[in-house]
Protein backbone atom coordinates (compact mmCIF):
# COMPACT_ATOMS: atom_id res chain seq x y z
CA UNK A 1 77.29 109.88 121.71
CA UNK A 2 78.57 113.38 120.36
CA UNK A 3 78.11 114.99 123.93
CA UNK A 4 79.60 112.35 125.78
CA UNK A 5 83.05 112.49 123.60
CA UNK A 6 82.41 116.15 124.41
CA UNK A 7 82.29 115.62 127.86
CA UNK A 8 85.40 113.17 128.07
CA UNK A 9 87.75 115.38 126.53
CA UNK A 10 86.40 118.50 128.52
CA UNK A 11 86.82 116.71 131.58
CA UNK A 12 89.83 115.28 130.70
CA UNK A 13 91.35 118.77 130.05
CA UNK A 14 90.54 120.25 133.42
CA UNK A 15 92.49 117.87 135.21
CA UNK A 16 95.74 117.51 132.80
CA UNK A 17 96.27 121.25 132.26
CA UNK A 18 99.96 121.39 131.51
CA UNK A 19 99.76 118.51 129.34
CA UNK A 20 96.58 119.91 127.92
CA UNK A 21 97.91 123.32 126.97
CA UNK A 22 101.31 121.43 125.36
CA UNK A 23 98.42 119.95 122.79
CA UNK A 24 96.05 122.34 122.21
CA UNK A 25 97.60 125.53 123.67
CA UNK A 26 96.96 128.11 125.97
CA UNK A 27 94.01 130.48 127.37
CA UNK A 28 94.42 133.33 129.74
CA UNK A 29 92.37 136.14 131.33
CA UNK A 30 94.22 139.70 130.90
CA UNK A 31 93.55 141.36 133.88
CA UNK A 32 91.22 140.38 137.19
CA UNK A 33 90.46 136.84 136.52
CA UNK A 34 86.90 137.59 138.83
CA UNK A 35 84.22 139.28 136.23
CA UNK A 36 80.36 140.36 137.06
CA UNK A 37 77.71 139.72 135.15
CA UNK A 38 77.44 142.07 132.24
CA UNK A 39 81.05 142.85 132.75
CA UNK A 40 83.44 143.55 129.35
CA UNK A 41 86.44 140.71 129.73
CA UNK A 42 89.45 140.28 127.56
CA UNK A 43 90.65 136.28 126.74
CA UNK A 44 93.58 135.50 125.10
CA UNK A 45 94.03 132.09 123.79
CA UNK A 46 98.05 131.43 122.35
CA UNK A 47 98.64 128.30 119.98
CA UNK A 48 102.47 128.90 119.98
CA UNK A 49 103.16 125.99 122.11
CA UNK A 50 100.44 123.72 121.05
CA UNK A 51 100.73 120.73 119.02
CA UNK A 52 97.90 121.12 117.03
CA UNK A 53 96.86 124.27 114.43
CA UNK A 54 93.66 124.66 115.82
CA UNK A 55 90.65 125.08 112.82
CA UNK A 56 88.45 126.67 115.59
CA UNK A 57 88.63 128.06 118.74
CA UNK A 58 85.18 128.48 120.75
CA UNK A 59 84.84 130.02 124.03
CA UNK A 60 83.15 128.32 126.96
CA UNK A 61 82.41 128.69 130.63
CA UNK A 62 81.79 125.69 132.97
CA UNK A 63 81.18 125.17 136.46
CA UNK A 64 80.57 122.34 139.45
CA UNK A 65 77.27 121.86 141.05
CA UNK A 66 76.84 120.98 144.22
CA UNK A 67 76.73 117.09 143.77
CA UNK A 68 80.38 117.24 142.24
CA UNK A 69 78.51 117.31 138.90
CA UNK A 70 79.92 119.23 135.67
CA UNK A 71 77.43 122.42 134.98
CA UNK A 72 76.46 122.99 131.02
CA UNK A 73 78.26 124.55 129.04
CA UNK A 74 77.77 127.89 128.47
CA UNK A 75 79.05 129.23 125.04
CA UNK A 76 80.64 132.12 124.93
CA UNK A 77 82.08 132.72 121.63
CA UNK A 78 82.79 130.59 118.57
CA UNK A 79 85.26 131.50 116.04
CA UNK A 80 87.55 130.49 113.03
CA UNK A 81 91.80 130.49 113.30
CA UNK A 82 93.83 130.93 110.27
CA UNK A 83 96.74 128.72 109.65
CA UNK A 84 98.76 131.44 109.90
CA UNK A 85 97.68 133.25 113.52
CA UNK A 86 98.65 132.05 116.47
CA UNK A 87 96.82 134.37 118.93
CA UNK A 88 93.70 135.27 119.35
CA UNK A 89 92.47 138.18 121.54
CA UNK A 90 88.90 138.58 121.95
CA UNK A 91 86.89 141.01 124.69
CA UNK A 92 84.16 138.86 125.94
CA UNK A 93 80.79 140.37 127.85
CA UNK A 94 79.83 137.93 131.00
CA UNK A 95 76.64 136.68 131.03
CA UNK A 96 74.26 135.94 133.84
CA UNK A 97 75.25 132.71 134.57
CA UNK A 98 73.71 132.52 137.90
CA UNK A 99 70.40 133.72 137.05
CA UNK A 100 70.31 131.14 134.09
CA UNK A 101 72.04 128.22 135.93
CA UNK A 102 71.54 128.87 139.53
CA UNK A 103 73.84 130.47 142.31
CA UNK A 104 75.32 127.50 143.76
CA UNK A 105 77.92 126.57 140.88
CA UNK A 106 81.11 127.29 141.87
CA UNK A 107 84.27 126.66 140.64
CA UNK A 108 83.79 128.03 137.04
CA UNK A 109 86.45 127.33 134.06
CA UNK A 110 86.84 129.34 131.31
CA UNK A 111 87.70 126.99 128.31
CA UNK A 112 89.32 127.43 125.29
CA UNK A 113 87.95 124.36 123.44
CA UNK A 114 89.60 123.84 119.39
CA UNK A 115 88.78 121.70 116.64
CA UNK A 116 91.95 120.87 114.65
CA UNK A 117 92.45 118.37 111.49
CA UNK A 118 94.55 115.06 112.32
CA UNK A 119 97.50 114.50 110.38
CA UNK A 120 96.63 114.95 106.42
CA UNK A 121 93.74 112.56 106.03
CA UNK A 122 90.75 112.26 103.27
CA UNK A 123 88.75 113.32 104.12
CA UNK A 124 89.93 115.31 106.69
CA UNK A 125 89.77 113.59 110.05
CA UNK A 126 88.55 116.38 112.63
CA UNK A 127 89.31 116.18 116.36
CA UNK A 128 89.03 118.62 119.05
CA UNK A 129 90.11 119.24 122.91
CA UNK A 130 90.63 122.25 125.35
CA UNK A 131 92.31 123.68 128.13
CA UNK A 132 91.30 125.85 130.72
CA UNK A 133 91.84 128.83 133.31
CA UNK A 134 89.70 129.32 136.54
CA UNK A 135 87.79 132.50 136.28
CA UNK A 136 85.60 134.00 139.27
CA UNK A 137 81.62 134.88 139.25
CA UNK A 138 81.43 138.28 141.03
C-alpha cells in the first residue's frame, strides 16, 4: 500500500509541475541538463516558494518504458533539511542506469521528492510529494 501512495503522488507530480513546485518547491540542474554515466552533476532543489518546510529531501531518477510504464526508482541521494535552509545544493555522480535498467527508458525525471510534517499534529502527521525536471541519459 506504501508504494502505491508512492506512486500516486510521484505520478501526480510529473504532470502538475507548476502547481507541484508552488507545494513542495523547486529542483533544477545547474548546467547541461544531459549527464553520462559516471558523470559529476550539480542539483539544486529551492523551498522558497513552497508551501511546505520540507523534513527531507531525497533525490530520485525515473524514467518511461516502452509500454508507457513508470521505470523504478532509482535513488540518488537522501538527505535531512533544517527548518531554517531553504536551498540545498548537492553534486550528484550518475549512475549506470541503462546497464541496470535497460537502454530503452527514455524520458527520465530527476525528482526532488520531500517528506514534510502536516500542520502541528501529535503525533506528527508526516506527508510527502515531489516535483521534477527532465534530465537527459548521454
Amino acid at each position: 500500500m506504501r508504494f502505491f501512495a508512492l506512486t500516486s503522488v510521484l505520478a501526480a507530480a510529473t504532470c502538475a509541475l507548476a502547481q507541484e513546485a508552488a507545494r513542495y518547491g523547486a529542483v533544477s540542474i545547474d548546467g547541461s541538463n544531459t549527464v553520462s554515466a559516471g558523470q559529476t552533476f550539480s542539483v539544486t532543489y529551492n523551498s522558497t516558494a513552497a508551501r511546505y518546510t520540507p523534513k527531507t529531501v531525497d533525490f530520485l531518477l525515473q524514467g518511461t518504458m516502452p509500454n508507457g510504464d513508470r521505470s523504478a526508482y532509482v535513488v540518488l541521494a537522501r538527505n535531512d533539511f533544517p527548518a531554517d535552509q531553504d536551498v540545498l545544493q548537492q553534486d550528484l555522480t550518475m549512475p549506470d542506469v541503462t546497464a541496470s535498467l535497460g537502454s530503452d527508458i527514455t524520458n527520465w525525471l530527476l525528482i526532488s521528492y520531500i517528506t514534510y510534517n502536516y500542520d502541528d499534529y501529535t503525533p506528527p502527521v508526516v506527508m510527502s510529494g515531489g516535483t521534477s525536471t527532465p534530465i537527459n541519459l548521454a
